[in-house]
PDB file of N, CA and C in Angstrom:
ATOM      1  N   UNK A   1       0.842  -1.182   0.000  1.00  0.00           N
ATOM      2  CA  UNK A   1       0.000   0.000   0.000  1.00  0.00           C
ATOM      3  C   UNK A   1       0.888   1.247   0.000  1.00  0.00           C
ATOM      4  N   UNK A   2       0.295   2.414  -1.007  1.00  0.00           N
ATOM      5  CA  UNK A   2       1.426   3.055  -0.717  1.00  0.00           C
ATOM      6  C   UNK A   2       1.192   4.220   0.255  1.00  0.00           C
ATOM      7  N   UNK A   3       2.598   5.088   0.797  1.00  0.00           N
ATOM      8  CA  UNK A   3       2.247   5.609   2.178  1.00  0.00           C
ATOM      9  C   UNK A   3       1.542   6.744   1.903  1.00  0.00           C
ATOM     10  N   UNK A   4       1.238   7.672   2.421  1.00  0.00           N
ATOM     11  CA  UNK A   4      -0.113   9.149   2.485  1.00  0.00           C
ATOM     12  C   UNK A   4       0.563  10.221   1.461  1.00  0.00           C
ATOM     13  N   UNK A   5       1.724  10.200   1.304  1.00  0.00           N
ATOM     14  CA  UNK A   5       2.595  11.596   0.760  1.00  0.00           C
ATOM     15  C   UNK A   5       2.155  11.021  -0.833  1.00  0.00           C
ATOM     16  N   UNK A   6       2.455   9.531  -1.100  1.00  0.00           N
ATOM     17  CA  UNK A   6       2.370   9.460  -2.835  1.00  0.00           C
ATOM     18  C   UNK A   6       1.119   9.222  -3.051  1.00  0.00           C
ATOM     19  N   UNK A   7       0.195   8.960  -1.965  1.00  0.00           N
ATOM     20  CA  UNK A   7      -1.411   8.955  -2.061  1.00  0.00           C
ATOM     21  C   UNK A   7      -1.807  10.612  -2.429  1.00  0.00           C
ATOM     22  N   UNK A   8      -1.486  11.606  -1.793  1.00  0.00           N
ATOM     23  CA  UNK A   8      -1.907  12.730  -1.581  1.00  0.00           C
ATOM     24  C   UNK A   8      -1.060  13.524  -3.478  1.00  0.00           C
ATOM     25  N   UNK A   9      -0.349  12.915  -3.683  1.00  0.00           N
ATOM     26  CA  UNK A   9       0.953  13.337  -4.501  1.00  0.00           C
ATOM     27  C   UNK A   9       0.171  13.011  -5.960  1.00  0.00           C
ATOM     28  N   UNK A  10      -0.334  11.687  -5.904  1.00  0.00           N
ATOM     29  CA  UNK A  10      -1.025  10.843  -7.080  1.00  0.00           C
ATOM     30  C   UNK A  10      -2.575  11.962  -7.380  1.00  0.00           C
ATOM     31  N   UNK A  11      -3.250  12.325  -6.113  1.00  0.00           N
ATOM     32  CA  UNK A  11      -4.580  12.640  -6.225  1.00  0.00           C
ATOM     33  C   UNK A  11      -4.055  14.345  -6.532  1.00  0.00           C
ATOM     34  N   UNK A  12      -3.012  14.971  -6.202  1.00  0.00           N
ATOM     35  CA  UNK A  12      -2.639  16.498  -7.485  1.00  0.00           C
ATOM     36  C   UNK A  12      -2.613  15.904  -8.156  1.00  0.00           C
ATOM     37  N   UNK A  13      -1.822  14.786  -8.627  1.00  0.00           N
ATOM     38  CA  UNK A  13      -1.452  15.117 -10.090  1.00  0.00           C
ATOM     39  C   UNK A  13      -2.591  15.018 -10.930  1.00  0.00           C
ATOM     40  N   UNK A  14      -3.648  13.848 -10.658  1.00  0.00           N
ATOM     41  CA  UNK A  14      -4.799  13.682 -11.237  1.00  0.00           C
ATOM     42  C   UNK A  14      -5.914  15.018 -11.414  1.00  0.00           C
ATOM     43  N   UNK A  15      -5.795  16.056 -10.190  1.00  0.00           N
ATOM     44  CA  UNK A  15      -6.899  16.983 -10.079  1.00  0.00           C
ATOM     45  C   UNK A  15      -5.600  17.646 -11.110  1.00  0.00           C
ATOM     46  N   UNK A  16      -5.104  17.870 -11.274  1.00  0.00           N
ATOM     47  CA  UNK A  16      -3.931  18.876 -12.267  1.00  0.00           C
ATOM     48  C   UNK A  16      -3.987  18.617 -13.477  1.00  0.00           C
ATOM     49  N   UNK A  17      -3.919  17.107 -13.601  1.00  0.00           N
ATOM     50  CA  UNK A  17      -4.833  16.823 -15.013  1.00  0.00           C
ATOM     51  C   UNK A  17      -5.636  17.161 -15.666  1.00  0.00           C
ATOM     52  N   UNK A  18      -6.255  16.652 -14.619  1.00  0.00           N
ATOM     53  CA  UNK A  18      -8.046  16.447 -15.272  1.00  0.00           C
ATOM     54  C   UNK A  18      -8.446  18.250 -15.533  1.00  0.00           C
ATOM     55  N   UNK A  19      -8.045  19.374 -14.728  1.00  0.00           N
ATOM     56  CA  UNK A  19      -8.541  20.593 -15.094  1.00  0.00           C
ATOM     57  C   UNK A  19      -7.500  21.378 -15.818  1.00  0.00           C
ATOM     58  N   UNK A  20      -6.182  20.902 -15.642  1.00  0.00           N
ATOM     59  CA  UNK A  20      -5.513  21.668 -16.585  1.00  0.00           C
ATOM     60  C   UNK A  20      -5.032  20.817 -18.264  1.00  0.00           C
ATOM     61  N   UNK A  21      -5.117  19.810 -18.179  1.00  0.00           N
ATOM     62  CA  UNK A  21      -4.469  18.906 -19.115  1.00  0.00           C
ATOM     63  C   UNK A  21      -4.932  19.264 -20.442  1.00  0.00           C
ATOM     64  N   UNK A  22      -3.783  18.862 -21.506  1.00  0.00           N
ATOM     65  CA  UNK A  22      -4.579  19.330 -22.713  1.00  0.00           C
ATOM     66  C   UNK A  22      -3.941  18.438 -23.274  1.00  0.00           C
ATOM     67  N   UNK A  23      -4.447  17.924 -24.547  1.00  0.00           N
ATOM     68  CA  UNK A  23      -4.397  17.136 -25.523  1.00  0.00           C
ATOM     69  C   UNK A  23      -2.703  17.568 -26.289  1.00  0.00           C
ATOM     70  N   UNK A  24      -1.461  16.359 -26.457  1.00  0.00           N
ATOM     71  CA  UNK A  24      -0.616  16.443 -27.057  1.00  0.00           C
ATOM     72  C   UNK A  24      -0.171  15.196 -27.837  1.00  0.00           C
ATOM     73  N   UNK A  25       0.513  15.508 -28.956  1.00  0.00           N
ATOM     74  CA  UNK A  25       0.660  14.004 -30.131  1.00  0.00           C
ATOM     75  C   UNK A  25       2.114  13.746 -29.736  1.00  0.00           C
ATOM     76  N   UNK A  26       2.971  12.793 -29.184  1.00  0.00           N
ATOM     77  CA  UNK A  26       4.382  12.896 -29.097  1.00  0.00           C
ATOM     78  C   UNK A  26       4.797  11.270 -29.425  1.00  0.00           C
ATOM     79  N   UNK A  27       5.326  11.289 -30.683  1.00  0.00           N
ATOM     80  CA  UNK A  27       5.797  10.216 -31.611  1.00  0.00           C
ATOM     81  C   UNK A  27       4.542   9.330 -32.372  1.00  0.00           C
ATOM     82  N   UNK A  28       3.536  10.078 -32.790  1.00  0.00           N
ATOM     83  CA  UNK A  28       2.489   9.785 -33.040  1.00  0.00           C
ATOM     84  C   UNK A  28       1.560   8.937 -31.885  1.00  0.00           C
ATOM     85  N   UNK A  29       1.771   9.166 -30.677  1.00  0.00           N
ATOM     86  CA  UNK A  29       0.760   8.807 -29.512  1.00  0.00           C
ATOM     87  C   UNK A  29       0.334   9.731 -28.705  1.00  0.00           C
ATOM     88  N   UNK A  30      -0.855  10.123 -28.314  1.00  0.00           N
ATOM     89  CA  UNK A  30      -1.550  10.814 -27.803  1.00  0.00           C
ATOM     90  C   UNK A  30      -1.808  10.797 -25.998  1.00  0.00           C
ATOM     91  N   UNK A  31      -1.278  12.198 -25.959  1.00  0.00           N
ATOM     92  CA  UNK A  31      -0.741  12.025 -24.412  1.00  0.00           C
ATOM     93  C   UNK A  31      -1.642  13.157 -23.412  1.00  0.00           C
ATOM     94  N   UNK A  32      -1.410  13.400 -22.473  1.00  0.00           N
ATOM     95  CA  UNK A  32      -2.285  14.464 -21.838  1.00  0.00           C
ATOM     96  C   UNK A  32      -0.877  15.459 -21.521  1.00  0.00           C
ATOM     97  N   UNK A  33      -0.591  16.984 -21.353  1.00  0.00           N
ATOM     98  CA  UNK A  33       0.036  17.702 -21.113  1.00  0.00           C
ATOM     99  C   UNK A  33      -0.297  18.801 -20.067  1.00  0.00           C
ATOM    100  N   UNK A  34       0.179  19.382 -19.185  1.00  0.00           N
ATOM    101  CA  UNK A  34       0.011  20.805 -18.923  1.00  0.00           C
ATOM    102  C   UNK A  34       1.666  21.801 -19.005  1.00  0.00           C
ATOM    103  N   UNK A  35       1.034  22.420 -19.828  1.00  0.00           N
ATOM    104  CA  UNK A  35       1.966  23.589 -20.287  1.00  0.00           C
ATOM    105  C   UNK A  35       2.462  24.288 -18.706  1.00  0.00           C
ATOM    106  N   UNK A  36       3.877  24.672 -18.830  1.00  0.00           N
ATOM    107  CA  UNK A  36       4.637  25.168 -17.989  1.00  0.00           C
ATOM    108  C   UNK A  36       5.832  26.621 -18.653  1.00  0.00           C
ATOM    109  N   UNK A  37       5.440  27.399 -18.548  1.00  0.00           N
ATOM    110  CA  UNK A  37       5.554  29.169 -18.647  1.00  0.00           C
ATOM    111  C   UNK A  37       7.175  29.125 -18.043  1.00  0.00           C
ATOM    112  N   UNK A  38       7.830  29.680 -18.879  1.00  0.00           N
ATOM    113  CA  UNK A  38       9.324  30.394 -18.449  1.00  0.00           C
ATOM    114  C   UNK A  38       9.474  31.875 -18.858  1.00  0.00           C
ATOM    115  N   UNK A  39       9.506  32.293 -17.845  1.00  0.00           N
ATOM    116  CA  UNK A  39       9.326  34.064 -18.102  1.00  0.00           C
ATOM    117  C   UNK A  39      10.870  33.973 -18.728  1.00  0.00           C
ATOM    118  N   UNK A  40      10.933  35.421 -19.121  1.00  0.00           N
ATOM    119  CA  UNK A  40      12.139  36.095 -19.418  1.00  0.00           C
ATOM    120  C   UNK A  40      12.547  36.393 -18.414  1.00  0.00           C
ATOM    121  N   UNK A  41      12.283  36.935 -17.427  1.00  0.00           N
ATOM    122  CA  UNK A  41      12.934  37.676 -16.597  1.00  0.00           C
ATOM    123  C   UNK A  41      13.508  36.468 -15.555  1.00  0.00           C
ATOM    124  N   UNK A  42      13.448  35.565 -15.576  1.00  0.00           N
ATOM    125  CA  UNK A  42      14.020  34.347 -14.724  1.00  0.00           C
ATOM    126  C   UNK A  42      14.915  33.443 -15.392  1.00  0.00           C
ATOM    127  N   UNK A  43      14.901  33.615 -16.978  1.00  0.00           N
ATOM    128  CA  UNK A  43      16.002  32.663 -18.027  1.00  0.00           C
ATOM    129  C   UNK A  43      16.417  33.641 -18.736  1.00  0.00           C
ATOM    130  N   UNK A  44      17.807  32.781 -19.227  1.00  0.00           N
ATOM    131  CA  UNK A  44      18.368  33.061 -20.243  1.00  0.00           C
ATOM    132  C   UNK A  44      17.838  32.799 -21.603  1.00  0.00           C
ATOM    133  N   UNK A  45      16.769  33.583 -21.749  1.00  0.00           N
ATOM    134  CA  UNK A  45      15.951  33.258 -23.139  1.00  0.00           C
ATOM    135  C   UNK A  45      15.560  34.222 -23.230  1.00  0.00           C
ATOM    136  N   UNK A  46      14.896  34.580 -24.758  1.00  0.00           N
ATOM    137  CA  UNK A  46      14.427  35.942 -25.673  1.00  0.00           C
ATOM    138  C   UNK A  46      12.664  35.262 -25.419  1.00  0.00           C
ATOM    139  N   UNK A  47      11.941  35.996 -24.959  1.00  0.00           N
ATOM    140  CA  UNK A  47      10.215  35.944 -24.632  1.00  0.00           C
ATOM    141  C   UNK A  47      10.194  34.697 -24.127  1.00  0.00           C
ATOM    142  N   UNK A  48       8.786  34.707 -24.057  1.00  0.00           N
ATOM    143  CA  UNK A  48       8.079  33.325 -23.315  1.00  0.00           C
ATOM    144  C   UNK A  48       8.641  32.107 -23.755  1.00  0.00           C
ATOM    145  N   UNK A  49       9.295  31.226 -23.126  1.00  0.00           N
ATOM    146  CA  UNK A  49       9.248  29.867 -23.210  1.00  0.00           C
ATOM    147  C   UNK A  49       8.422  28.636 -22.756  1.00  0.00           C
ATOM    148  N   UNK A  50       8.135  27.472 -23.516  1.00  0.00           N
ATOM    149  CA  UNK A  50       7.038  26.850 -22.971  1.00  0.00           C
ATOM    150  C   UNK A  50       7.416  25.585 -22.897  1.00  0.00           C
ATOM    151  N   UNK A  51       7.362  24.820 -21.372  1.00  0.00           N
ATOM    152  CA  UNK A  51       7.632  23.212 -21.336  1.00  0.00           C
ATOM    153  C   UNK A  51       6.508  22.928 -21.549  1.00  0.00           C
ATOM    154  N   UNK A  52       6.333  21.494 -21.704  1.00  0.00           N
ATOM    155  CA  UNK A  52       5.182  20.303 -21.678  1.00  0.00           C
ATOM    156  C   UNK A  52       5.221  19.481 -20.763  1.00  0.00           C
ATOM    157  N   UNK A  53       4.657  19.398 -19.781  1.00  0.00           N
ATOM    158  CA  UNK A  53       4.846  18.372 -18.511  1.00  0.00           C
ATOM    159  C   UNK A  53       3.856  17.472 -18.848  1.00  0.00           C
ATOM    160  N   UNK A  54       4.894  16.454 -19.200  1.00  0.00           N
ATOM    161  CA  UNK A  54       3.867  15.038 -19.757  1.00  0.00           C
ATOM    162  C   UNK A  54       3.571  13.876 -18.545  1.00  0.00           C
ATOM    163  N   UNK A  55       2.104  13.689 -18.118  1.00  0.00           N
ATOM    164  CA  UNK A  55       1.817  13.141 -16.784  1.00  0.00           C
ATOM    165  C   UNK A  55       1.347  11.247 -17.465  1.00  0.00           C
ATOM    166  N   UNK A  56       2.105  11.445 -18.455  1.00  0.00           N
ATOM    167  CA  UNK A  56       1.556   9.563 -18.777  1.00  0.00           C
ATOM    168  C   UNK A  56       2.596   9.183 -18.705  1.00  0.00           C
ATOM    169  N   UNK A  57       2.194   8.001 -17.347  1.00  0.00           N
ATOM    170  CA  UNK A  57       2.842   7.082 -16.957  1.00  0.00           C
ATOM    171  C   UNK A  57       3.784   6.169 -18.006  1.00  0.00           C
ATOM    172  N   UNK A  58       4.900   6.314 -17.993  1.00  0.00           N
ATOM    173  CA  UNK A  58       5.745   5.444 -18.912  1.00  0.00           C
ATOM    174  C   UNK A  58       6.805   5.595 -19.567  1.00  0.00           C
ATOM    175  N   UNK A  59       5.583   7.166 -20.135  1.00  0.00           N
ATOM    176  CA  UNK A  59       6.767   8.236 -21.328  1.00  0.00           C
ATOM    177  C   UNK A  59       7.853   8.431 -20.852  1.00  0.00           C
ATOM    178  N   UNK A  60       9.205   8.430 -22.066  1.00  0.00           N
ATOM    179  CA  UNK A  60      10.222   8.645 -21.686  1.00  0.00           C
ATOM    180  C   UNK A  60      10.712   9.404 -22.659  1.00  0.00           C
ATOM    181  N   UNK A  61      10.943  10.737 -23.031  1.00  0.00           N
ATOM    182  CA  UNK A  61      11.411  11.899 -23.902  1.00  0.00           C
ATOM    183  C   UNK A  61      12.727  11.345 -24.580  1.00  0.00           C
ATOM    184  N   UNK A  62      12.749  11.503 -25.604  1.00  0.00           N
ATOM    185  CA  UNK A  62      13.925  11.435 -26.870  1.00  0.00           C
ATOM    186  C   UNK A  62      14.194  12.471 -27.559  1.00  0.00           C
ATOM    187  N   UNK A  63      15.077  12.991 -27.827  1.00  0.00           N
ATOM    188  CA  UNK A  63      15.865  14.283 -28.535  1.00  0.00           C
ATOM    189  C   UNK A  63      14.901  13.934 -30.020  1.00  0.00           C
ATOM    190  N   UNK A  64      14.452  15.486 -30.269  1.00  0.00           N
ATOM    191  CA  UNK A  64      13.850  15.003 -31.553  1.00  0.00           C
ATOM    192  C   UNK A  64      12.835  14.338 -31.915  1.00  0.00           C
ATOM    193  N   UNK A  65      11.914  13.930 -31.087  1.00  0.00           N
ATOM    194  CA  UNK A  65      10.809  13.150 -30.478  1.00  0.00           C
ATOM    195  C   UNK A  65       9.944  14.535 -31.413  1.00  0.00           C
ATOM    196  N   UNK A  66       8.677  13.474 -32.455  1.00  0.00           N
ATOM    197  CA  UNK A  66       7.851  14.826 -33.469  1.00  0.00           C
ATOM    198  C   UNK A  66       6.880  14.919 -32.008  1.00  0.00           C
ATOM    199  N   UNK A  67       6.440  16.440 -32.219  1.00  0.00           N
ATOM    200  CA  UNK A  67       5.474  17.058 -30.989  1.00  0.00           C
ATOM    201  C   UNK A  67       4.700  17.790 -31.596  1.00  0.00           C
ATOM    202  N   UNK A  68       3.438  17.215 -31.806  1.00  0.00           N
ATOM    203  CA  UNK A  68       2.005  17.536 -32.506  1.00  0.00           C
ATOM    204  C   UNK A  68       1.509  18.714 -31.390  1.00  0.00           C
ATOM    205  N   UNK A  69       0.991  19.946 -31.081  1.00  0.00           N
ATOM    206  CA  UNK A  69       0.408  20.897 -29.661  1.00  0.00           C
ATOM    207  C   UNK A  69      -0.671  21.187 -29.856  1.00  0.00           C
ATOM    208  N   UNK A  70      -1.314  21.660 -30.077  1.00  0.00           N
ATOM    209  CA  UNK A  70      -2.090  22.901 -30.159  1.00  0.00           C
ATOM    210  C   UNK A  70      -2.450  22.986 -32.130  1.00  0.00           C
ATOM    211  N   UNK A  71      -2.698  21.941 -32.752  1.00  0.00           N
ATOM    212  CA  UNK A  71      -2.535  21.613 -34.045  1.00  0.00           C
ATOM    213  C   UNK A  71      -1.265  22.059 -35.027  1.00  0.00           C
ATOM    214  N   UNK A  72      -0.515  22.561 -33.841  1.00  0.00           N
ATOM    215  CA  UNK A  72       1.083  22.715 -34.536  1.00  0.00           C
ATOM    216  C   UNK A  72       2.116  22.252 -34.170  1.00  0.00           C
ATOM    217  N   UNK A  73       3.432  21.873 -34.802  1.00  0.00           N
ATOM    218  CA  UNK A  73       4.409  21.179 -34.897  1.00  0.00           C
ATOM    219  C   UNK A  73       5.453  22.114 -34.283  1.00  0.00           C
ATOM    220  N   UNK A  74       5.769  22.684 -33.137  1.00  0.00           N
ATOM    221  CA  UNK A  74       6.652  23.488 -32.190  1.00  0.00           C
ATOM    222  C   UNK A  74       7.857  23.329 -33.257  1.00  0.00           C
ATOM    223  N   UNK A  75       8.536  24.220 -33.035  1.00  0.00           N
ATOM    224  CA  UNK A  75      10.299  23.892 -33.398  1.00  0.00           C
ATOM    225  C   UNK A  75      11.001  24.218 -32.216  1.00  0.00           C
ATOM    226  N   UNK A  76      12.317  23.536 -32.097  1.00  0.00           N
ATOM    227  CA  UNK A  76      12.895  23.754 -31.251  1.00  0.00           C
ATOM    228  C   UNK A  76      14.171  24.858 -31.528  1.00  0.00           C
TER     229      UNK A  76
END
């Protein structure tokens, strides 16, 4: 059984899902995402930057991995 912290840990991630999650294609399989915001003023980057925090169990990211979003193909 597992202990209260990954019980409590499992039931965010699910409520984080379920209201923020959005539909993403990554290597032609269809995943759930919530977008994660990098200001400028905290990186070394020119405007907004945007992660994908991918919450399906399994995935494991590859360099170059095609990323379907928002009906567009991001570049890196």
């Amino acid at each position: 059984m597992a202990n209260p912290f990954d019980r409590i840990a499992a039931r965010m991630d699910s409520v984080t899902q379920s209201r923020f999650g959005k539909p993403v294609t990554l290597n032609g399989v269809p995943h759930v995402v919530v977008e994660a915001h990098f200001l400028p003023e905290l990186q070394a980057v020119s405007g907004d930057g945007i992660s994908l925090v991918v919450f399906t169990v399994g995935y494991r990211p590859r360099r170059n991995d095609p990323v379907e979003f928002n009906g567009k193909t991001p570049t890196s």
